[in-house]
Every structure is written in C-alpha cells, then in structure tokens.
PDB file of N, CA and C in Angstrom:
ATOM      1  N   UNK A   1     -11.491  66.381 -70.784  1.00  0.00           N
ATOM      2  CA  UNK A   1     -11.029  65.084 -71.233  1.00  0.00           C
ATOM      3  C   UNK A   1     -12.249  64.290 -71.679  1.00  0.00           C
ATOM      4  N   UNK A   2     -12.221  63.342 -72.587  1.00  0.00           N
ATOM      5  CA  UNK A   2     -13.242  62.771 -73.210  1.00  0.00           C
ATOM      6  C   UNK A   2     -12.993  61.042 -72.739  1.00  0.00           C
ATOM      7  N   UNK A   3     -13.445  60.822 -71.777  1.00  0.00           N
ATOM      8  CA  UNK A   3     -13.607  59.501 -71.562  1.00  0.00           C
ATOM      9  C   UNK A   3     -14.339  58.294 -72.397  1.00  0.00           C
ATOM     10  N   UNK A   4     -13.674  57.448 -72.291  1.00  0.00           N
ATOM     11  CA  UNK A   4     -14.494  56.180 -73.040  1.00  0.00           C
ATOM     12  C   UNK A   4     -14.841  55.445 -71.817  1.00  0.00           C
ATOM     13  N   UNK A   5     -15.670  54.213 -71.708  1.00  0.00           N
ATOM     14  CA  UNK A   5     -16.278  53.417 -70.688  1.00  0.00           C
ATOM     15  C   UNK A   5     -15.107  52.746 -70.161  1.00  0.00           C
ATOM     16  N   UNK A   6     -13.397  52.862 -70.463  1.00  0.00           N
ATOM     17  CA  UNK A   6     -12.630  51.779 -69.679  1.00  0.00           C
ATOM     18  C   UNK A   6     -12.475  52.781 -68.575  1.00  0.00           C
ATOM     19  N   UNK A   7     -12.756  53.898 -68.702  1.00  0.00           N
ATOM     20  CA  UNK A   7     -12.438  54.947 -67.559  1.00  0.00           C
ATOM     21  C   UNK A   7     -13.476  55.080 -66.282  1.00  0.00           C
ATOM     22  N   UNK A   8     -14.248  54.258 -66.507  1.00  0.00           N
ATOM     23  CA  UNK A   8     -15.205  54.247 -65.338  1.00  0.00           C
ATOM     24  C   UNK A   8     -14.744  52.854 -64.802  1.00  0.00           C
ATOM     25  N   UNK A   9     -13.616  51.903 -64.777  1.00  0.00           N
ATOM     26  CA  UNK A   9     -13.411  50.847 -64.054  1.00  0.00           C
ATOM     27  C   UNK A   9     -12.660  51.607 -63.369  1.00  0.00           C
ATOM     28  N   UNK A  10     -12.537  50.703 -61.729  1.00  0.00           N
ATOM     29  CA  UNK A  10     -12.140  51.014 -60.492  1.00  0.00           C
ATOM     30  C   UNK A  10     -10.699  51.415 -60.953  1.00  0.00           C
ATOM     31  N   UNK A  11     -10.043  50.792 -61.861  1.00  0.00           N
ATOM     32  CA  UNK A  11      -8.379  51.289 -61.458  1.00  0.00           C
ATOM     33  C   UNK A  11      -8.185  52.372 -62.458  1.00  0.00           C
ATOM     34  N   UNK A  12      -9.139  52.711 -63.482  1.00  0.00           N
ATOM     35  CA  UNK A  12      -8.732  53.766 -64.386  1.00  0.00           C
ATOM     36  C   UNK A  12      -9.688  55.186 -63.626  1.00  0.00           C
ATOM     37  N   UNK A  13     -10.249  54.628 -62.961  1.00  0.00           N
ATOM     38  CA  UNK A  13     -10.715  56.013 -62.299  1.00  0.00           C
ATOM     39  C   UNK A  13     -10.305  56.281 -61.040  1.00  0.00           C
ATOM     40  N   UNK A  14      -9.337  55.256 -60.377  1.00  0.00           N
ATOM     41  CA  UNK A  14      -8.727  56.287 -59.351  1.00  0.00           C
ATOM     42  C   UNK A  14      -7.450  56.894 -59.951  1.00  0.00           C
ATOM     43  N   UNK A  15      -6.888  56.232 -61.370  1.00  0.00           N
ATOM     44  CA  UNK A  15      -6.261  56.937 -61.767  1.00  0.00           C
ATOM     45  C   UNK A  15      -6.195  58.014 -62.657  1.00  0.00           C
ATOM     46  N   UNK A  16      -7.709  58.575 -62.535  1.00  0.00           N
ATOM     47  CA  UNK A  16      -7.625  59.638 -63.030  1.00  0.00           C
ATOM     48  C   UNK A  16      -7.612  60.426 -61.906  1.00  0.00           C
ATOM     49  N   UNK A  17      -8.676  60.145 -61.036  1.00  0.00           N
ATOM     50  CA  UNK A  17      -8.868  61.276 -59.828  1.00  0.00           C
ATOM     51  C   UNK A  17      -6.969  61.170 -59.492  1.00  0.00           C
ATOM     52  N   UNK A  18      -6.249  60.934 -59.330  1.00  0.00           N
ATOM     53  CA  UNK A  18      -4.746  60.893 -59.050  1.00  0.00           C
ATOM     54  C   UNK A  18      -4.748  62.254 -59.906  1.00  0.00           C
ATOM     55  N   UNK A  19      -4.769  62.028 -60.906  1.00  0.00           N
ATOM     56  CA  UNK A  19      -3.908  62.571 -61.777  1.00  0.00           C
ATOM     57  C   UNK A  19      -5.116  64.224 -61.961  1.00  0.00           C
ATOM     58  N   UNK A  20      -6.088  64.287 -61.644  1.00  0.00           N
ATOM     59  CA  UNK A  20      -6.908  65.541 -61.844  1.00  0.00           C
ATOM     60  C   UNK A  20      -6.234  66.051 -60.508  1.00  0.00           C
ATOM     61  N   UNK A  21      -6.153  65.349 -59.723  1.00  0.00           N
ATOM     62  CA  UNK A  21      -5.903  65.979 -58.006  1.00  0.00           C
ATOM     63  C   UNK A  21      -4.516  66.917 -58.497  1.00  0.00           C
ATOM     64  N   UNK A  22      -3.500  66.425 -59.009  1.00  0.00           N
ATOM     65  CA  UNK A  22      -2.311  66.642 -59.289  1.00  0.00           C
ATOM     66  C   UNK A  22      -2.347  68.222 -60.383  1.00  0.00           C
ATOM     67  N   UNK A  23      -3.258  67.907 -61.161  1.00  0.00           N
ATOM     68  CA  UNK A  23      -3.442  69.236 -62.229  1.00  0.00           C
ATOM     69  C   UNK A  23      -4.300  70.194 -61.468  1.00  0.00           C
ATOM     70  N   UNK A  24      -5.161  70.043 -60.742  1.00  0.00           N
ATOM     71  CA  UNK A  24      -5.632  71.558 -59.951  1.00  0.00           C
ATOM     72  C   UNK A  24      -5.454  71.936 -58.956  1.00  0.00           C
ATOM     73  N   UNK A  25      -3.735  71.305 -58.643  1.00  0.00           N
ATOM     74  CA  UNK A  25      -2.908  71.564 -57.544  1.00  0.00           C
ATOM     75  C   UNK A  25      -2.008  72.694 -58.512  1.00  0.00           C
ATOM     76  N   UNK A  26      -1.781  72.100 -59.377  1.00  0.00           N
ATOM     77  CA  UNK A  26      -1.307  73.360 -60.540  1.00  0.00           C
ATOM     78  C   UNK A  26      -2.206  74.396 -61.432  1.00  0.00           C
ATOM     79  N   UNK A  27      -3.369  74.272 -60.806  1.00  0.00           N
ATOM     80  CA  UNK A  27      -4.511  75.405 -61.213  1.00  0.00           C
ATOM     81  C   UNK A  27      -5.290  75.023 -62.390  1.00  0.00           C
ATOM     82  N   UNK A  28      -4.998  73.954 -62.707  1.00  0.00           N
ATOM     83  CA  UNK A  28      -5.319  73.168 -63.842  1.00  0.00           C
ATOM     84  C   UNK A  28      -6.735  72.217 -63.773  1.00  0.00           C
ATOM     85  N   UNK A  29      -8.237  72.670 -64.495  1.00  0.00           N
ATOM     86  CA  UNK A  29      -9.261  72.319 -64.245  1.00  0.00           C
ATOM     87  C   UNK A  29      -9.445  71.181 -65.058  1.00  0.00           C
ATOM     88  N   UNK A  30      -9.794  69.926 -64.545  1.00  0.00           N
ATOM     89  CA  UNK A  30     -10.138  69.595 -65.446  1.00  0.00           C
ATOM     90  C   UNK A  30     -11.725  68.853 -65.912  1.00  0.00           C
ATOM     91  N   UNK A  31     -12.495  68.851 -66.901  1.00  0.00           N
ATOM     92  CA  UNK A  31     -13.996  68.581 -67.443  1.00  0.00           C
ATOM     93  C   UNK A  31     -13.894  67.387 -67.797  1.00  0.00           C
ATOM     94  N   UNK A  32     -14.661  66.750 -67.442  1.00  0.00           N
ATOM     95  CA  UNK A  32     -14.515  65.139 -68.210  1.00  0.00           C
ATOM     96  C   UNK A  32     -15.660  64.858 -68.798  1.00  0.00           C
ATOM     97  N   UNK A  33     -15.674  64.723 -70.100  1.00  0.00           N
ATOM     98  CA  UNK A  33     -17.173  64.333 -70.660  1.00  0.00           C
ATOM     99  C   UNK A  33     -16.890  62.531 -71.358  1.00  0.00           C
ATOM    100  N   UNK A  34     -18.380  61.719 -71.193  1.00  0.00           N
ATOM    101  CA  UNK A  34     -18.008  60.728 -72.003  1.00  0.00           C
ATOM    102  C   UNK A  34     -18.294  61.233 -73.111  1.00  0.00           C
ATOM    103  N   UNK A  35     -17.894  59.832 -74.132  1.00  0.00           N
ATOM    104  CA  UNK A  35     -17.836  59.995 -75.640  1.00  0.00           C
ATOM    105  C   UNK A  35     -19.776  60.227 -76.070  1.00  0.00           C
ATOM    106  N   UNK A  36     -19.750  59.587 -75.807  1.00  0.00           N
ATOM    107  CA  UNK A  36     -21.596  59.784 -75.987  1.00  0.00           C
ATOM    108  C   UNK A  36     -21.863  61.342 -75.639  1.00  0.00           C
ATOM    109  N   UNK A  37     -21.612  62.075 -74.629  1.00  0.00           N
ATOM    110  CA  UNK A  37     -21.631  63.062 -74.643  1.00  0.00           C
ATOM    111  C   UNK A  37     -21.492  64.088 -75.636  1.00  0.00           C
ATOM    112  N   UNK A  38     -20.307  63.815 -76.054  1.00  0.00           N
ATOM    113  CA  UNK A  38     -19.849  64.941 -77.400  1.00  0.00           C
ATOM    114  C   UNK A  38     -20.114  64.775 -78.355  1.00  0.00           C
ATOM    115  N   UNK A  39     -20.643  62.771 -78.264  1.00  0.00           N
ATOM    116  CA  UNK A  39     -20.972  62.833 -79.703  1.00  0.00           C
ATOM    117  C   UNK A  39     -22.659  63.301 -80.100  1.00  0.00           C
ATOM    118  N   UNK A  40     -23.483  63.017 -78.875  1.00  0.00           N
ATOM    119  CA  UNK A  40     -24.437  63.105 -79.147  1.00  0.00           C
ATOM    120  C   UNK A  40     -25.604  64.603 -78.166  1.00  0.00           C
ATOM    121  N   UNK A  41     -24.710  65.207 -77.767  1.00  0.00           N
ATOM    122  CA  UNK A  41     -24.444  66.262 -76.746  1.00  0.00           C
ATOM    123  C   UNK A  41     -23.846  67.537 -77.114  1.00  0.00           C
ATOM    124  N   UNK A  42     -23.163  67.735 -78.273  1.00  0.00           N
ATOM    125  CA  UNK A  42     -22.227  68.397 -78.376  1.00  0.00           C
ATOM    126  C   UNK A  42     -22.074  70.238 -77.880  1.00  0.00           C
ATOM    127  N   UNK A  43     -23.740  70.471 -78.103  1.00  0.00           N
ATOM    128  CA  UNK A  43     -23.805  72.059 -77.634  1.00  0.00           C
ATOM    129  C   UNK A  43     -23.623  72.003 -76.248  1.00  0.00           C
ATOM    130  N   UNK A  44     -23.560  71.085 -75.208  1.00  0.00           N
ATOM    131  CA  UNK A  44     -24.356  70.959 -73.823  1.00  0.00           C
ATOM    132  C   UNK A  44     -22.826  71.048 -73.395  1.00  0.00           C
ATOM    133  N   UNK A  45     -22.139  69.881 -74.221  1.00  0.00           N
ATOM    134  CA  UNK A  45     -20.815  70.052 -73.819  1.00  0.00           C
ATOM    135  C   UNK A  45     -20.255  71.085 -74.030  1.00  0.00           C
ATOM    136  N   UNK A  46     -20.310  72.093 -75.225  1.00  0.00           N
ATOM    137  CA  UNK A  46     -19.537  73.160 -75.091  1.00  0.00           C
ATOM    138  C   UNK A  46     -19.718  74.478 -74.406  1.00  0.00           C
ATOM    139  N   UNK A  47     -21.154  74.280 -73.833  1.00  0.00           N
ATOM    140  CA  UNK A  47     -21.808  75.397 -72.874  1.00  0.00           C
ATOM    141  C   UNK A  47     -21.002  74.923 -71.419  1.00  0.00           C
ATOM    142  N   UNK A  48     -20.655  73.856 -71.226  1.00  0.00           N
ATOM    143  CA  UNK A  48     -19.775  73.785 -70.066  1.00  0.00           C
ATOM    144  C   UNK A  48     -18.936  74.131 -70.508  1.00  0.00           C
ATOM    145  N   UNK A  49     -18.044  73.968 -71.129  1.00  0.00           N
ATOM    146  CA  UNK A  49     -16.650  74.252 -71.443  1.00  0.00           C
ATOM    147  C   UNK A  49     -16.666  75.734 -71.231  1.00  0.00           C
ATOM    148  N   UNK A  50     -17.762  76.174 -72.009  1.00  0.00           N
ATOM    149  CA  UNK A  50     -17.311  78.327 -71.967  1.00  0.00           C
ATOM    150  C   UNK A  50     -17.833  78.607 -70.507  1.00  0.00           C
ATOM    151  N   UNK A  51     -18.785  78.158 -69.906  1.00  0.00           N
ATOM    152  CA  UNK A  51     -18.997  78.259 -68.859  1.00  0.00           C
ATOM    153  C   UNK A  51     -18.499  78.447 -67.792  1.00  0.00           C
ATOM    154  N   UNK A  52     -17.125  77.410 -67.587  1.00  0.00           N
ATOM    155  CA  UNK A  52     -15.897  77.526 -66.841  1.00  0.00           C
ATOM    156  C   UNK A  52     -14.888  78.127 -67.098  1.00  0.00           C
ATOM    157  N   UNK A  53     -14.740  78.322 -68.735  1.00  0.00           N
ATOM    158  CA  UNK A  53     -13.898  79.576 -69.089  1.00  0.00           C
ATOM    159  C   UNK A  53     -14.204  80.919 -68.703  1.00  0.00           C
ATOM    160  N   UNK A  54     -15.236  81.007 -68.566  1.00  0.00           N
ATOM    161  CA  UNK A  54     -16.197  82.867 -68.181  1.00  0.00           C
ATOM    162  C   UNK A  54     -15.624  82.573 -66.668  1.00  0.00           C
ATOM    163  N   UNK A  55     -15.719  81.582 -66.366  1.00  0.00           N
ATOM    164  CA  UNK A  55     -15.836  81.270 -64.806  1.00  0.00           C
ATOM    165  C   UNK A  55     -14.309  82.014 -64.313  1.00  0.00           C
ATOM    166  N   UNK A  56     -13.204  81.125 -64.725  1.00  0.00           N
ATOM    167  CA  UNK A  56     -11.705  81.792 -64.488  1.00  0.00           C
ATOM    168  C   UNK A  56     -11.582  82.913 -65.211  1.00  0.00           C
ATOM    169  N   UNK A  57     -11.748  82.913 -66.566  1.00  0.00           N
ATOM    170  CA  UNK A  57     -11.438  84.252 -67.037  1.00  0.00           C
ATOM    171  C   UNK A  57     -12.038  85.716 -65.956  1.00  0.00           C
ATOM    172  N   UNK A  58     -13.283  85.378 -65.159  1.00  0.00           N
ATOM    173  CA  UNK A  58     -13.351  86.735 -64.238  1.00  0.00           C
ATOM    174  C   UNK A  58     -13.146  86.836 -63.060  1.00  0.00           C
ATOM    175  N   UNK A  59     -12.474  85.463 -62.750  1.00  0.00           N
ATOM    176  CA  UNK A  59     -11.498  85.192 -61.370  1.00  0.00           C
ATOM    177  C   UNK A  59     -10.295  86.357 -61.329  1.00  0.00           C
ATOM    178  N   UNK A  60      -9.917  86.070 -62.871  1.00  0.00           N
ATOM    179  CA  UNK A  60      -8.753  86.865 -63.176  1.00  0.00           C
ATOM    180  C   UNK A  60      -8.527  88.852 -63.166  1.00  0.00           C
ATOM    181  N   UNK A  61      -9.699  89.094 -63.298  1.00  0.00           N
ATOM    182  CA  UNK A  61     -10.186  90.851 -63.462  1.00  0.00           C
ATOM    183  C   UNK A  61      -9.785  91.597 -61.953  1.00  0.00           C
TER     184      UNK A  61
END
C-alpha cells in the first residue's frame, strides 16, 4: 500500500493496523511504502516487494 502523510495521524493509523491485522489473519501481507518512497526510491521499493514474494513463494514448495 502506498501511503500519503494523512496515514501517519493517530486515527488513520490505527486504522490501518485494524485493517492489516484483519488481512494476515487471511494470509494476506501487507507492505506499506510512503509516496516519497516510490517516488523517489523506486528500485528499493521493488526489491522489497520481490523479496517477500521469493519469501512466500518458497513457503509454498
């Protein structure tokens, strides 16, 4: 997920942790990068992304 800065105030970030708690109760990971990140980050971010894909994909073998 790509956050913007309203997501670091107190009520949008416990409502995310709510809602991440809820998706990797259903196996569901989730990455949160800010926008600055991807925009100015972009390989760093996608070396995490495959990173955690390699990660489950050999959970799965």
């Amino acid at each position: 997920e790509i956050d913007g800065s309203h997501h670091f105030e107190a009520n949008h970030s416990h409502q995310d942790r709510q809602r991440d708690t809820m998706l990797e109760k259903e196996g569901i990971k989730v990455l949160r990068f800010h926008n600055g990140q991807v925009l100015n980050e972009i390989e760093t971010v996608l070396e995490v992304i495959w990173e955690e894909v390699e990660k489950r994909l050999s959970r799965r073998k």
